[in-house]
PDB file of N, CA and C in Angstrom:
ATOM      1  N   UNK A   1      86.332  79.458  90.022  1.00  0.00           N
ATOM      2  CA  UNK A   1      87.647  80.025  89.801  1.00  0.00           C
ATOM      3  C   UNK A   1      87.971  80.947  90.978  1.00  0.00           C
ATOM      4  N   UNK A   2      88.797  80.793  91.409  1.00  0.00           N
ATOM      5  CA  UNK A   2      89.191  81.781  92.820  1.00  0.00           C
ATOM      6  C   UNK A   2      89.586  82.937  92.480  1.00  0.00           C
ATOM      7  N   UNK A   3      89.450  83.835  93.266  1.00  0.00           N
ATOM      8  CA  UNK A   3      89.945  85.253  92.779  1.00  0.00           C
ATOM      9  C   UNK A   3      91.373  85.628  93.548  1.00  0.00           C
ATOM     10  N   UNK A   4      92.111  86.464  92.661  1.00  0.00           N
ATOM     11  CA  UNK A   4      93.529  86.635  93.091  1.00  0.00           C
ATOM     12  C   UNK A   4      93.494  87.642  94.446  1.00  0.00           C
ATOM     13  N   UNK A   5      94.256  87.079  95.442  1.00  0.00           N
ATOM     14  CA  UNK A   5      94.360  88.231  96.591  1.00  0.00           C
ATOM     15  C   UNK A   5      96.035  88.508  96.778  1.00  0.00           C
ATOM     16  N   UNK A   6      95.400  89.570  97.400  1.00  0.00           N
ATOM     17  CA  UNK A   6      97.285  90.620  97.485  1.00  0.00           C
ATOM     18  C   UNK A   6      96.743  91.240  99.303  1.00  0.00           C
ATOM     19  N   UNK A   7      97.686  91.262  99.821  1.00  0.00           N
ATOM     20  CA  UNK A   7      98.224  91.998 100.771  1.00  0.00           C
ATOM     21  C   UNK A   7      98.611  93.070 101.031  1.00  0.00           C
ATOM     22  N   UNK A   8      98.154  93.733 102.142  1.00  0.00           N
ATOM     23  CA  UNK A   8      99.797  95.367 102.116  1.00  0.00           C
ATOM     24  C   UNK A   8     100.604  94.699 103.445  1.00  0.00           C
ATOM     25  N   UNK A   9     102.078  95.025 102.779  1.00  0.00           N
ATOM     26  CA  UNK A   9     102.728  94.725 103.393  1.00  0.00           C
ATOM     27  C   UNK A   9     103.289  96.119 104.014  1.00  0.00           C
ATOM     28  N   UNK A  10     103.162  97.147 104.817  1.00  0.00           N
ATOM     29  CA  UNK A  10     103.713  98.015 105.094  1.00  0.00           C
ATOM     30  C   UNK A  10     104.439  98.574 105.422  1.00  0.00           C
ATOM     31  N   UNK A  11     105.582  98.870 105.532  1.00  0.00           N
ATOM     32  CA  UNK A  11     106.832  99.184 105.626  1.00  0.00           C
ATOM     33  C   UNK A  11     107.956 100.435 106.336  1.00  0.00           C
ATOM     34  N   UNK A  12     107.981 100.252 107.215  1.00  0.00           N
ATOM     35  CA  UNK A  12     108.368 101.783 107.949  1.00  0.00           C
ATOM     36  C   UNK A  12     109.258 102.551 107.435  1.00  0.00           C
ATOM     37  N   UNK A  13     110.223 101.792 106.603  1.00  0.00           N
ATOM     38  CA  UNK A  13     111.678 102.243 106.034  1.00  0.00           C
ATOM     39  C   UNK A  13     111.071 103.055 105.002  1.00  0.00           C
ATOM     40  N   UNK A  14     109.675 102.686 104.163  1.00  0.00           N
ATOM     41  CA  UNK A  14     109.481 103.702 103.108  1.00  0.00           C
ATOM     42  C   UNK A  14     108.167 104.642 103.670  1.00  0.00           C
ATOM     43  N   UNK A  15     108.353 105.224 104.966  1.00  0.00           N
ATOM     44  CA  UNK A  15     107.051 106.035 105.474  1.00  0.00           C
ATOM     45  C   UNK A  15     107.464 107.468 104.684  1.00  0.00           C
ATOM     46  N   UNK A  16     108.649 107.933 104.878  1.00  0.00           N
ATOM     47  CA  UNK A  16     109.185 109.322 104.716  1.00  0.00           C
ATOM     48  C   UNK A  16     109.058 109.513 103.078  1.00  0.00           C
ATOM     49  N   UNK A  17     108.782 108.268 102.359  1.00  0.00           N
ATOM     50  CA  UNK A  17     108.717 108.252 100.463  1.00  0.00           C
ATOM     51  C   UNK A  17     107.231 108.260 100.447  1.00  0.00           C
ATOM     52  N   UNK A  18     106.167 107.979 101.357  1.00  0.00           N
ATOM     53  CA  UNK A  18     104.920 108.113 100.854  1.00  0.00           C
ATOM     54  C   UNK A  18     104.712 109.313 101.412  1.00  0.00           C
ATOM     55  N   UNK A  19     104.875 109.883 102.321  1.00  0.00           N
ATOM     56  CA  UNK A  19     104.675 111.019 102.882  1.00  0.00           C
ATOM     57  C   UNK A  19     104.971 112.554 101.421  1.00  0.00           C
ATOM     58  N   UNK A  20     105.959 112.102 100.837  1.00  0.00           N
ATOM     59  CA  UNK A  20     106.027 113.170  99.894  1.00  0.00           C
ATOM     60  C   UNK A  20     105.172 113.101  98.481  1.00  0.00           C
ATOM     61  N   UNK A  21     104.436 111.939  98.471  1.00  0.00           N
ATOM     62  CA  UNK A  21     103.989 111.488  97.410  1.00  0.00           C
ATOM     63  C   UNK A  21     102.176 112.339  97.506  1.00  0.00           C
ATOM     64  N   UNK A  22     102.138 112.357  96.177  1.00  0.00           N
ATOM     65  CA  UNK A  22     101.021 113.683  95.920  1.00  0.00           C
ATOM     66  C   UNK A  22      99.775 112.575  96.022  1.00  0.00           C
ATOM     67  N   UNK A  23      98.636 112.398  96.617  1.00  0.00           N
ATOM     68  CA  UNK A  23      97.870 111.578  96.680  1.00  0.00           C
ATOM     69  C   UNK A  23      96.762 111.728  96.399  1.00  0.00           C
ATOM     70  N   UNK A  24      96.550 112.976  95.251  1.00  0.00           N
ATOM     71  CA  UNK A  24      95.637 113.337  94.316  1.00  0.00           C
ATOM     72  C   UNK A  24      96.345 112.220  93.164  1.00  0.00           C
ATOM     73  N   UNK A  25      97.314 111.945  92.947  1.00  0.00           N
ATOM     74  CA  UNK A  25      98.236 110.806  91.989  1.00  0.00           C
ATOM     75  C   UNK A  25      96.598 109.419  91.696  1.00  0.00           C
ATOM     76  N   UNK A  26      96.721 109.089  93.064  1.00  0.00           N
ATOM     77  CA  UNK A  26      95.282 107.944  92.732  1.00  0.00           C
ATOM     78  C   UNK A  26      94.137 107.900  92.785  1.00  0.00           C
ATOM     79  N   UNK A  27      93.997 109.283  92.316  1.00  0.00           N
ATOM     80  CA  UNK A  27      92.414 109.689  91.509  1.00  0.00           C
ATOM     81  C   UNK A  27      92.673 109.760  89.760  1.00  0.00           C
ATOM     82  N   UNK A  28      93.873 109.182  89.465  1.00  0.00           N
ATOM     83  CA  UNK A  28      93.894 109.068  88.041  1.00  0.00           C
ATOM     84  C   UNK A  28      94.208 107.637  87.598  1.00  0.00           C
ATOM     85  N   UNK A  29      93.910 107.362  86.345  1.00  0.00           N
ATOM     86  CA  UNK A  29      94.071 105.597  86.235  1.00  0.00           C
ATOM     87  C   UNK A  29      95.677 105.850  85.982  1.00  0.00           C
ATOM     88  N   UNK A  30      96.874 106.689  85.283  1.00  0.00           N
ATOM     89  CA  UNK A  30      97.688 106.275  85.370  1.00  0.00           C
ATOM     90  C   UNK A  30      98.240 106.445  86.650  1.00  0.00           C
ATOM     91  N   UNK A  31      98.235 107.430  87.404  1.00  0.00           N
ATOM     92  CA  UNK A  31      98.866 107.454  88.820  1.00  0.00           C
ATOM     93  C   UNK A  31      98.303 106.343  89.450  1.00  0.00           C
ATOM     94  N   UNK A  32      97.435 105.918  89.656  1.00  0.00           N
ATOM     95  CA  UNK A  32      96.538 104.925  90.450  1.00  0.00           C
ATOM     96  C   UNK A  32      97.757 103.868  89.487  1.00  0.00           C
ATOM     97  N   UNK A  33      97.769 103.304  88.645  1.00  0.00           N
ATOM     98  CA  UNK A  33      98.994 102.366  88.164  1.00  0.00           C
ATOM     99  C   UNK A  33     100.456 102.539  88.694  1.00  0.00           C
ATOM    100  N   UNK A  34     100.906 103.565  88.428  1.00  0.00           N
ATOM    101  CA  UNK A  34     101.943 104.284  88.738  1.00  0.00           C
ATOM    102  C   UNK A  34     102.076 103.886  90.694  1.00  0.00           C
ATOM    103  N   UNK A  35     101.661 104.177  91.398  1.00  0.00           N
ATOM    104  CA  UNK A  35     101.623 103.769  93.110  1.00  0.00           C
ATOM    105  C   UNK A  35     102.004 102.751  93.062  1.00  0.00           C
ATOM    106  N   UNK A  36     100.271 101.924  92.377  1.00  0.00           N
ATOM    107  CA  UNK A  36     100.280 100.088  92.536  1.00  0.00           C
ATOM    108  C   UNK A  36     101.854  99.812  92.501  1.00  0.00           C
ATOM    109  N   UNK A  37     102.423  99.905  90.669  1.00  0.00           N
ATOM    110  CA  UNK A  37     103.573  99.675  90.985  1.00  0.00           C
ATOM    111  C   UNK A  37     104.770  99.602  91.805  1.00  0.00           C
ATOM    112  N   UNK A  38     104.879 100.967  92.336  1.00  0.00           N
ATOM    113  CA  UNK A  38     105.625 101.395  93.258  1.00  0.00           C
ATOM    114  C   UNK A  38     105.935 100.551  94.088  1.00  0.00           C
ATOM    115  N   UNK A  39     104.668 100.494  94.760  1.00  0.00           N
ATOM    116  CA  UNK A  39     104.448  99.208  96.074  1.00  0.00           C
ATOM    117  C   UNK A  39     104.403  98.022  96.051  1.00  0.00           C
ATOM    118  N   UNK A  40     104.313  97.826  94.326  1.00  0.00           N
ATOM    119  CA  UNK A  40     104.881  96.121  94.204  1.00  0.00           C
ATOM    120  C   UNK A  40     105.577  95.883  94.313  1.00  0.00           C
ATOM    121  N   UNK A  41     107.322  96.891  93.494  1.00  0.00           N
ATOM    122  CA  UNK A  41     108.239  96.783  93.406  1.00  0.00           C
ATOM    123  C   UNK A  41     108.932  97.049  95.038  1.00  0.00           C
ATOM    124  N   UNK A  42     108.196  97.474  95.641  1.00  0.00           N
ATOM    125  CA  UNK A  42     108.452  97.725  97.170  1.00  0.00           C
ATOM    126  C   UNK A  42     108.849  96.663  97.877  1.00  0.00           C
ATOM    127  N   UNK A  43     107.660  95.860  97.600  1.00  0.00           N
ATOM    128  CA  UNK A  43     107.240  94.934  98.485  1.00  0.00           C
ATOM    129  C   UNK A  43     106.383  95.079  99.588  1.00  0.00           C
ATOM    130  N   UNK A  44     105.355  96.390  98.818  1.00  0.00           N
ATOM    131  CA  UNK A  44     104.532  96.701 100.067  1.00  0.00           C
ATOM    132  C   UNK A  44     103.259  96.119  99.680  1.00  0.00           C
ATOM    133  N   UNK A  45     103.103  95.728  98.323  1.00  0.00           N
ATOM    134  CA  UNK A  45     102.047  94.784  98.298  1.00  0.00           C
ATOM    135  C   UNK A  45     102.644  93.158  97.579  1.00  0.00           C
ATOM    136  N   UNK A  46     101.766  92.604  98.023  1.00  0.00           N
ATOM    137  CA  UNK A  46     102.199  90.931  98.112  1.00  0.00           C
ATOM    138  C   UNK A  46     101.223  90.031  98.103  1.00  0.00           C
ATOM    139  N   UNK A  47     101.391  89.539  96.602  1.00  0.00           N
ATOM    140  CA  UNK A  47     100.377  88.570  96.090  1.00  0.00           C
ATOM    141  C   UNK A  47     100.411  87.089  96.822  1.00  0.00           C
ATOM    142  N   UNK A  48      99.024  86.889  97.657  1.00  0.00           N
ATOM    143  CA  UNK A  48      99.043  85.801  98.558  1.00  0.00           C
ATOM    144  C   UNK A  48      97.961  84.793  98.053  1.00  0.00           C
ATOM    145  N   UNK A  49      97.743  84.690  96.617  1.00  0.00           N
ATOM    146  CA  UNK A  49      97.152  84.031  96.036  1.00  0.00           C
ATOM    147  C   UNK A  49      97.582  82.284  95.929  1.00  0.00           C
ATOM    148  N   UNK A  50      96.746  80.922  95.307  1.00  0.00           N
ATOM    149  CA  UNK A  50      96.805  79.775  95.576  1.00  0.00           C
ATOM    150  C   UNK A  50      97.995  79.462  94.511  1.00  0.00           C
ATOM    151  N   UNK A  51      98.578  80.647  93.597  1.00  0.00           N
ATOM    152  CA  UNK A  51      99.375  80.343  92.382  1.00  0.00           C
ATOM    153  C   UNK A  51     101.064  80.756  93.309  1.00  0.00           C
ATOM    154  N   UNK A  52     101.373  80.778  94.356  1.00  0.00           N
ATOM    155  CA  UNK A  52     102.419  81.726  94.402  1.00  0.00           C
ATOM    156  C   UNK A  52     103.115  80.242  94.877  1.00  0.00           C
ATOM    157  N   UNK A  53     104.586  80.784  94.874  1.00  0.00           N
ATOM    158  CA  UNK A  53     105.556  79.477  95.036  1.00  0.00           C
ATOM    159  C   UNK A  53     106.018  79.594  96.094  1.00  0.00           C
ATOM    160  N   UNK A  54     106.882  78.704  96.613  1.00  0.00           N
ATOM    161  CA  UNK A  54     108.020  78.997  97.821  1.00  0.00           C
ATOM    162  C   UNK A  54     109.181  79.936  97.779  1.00  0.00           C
ATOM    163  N   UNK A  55     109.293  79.867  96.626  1.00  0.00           N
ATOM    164  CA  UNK A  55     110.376  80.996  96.372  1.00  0.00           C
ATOM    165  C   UNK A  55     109.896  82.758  96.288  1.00  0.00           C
ATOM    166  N   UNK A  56     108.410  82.848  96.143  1.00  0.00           N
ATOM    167  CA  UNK A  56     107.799  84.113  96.021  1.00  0.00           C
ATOM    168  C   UNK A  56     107.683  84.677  94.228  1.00  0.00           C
ATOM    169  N   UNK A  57     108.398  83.266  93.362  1.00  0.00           N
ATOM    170  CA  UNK A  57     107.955  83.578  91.925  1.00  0.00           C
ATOM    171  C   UNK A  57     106.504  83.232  91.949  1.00  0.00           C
ATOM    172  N   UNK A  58     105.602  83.976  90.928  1.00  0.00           N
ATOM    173  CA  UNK A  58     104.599  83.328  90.149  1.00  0.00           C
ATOM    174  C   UNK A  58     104.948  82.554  89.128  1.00  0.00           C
ATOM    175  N   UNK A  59     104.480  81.833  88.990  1.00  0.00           N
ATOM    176  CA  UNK A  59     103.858  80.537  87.952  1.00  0.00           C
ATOM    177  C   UNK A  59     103.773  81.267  86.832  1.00  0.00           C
ATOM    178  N   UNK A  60     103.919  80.443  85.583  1.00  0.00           N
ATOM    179  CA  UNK A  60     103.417  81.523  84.205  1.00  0.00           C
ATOM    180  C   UNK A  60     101.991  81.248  83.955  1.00  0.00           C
ATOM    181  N   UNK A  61     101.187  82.271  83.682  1.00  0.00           N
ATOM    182  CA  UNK A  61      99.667  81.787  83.470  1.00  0.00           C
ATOM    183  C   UNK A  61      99.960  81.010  82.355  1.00  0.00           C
ATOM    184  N   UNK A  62      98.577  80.518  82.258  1.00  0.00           N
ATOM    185  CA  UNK A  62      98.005  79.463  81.166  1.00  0.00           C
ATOM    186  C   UNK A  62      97.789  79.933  79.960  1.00  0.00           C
ATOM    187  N   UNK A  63      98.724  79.427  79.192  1.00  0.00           N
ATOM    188  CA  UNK A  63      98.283  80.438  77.607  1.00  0.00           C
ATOM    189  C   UNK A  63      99.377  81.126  77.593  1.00  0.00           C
ATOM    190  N   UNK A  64     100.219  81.395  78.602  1.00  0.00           N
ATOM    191  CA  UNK A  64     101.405  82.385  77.731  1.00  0.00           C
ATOM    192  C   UNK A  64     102.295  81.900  77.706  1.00  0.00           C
ATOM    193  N   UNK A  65     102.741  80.177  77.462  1.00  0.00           N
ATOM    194  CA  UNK A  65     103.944  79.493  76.964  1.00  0.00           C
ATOM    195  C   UNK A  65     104.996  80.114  76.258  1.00  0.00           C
ATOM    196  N   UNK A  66     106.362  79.545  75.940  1.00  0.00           N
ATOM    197  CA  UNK A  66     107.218  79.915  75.427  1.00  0.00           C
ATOM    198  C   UNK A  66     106.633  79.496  73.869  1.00  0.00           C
TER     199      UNK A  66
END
């Protein structure tokens, strides 16, 4: 089974938003969630796994049908 990989995509436009960001935040599991997010919704991280499409949707896993 392959394991999922992600990327950082890094971003100059949001340097001045991490710069204010408290980075004691990801020494906790919710801040450590709380970032991840951030930077997903960013687009500073980017799932480059064998499931991803051309369009940049994921696939629905297996098992969570309609």
């Amino acid at each position: 089974m392959p394991s999922e990989s992600f990327c950082l995509a890094a971003q100059a436009r949001l340097d001045s938003k991490w710069l204010k960001t408290d980075i004691q935040l990801a020494f906790t599991r919710d801040g450590l969630c709380g970032l991840w997010n951030e930077m997903v919704k960013d687009g500073e991280i980017v799932y480059t796994g064998t499931e991803s499409t051309q369009n940049g949707e994921l696939p629905p896993r297996k098992g969570k049908g309609l």
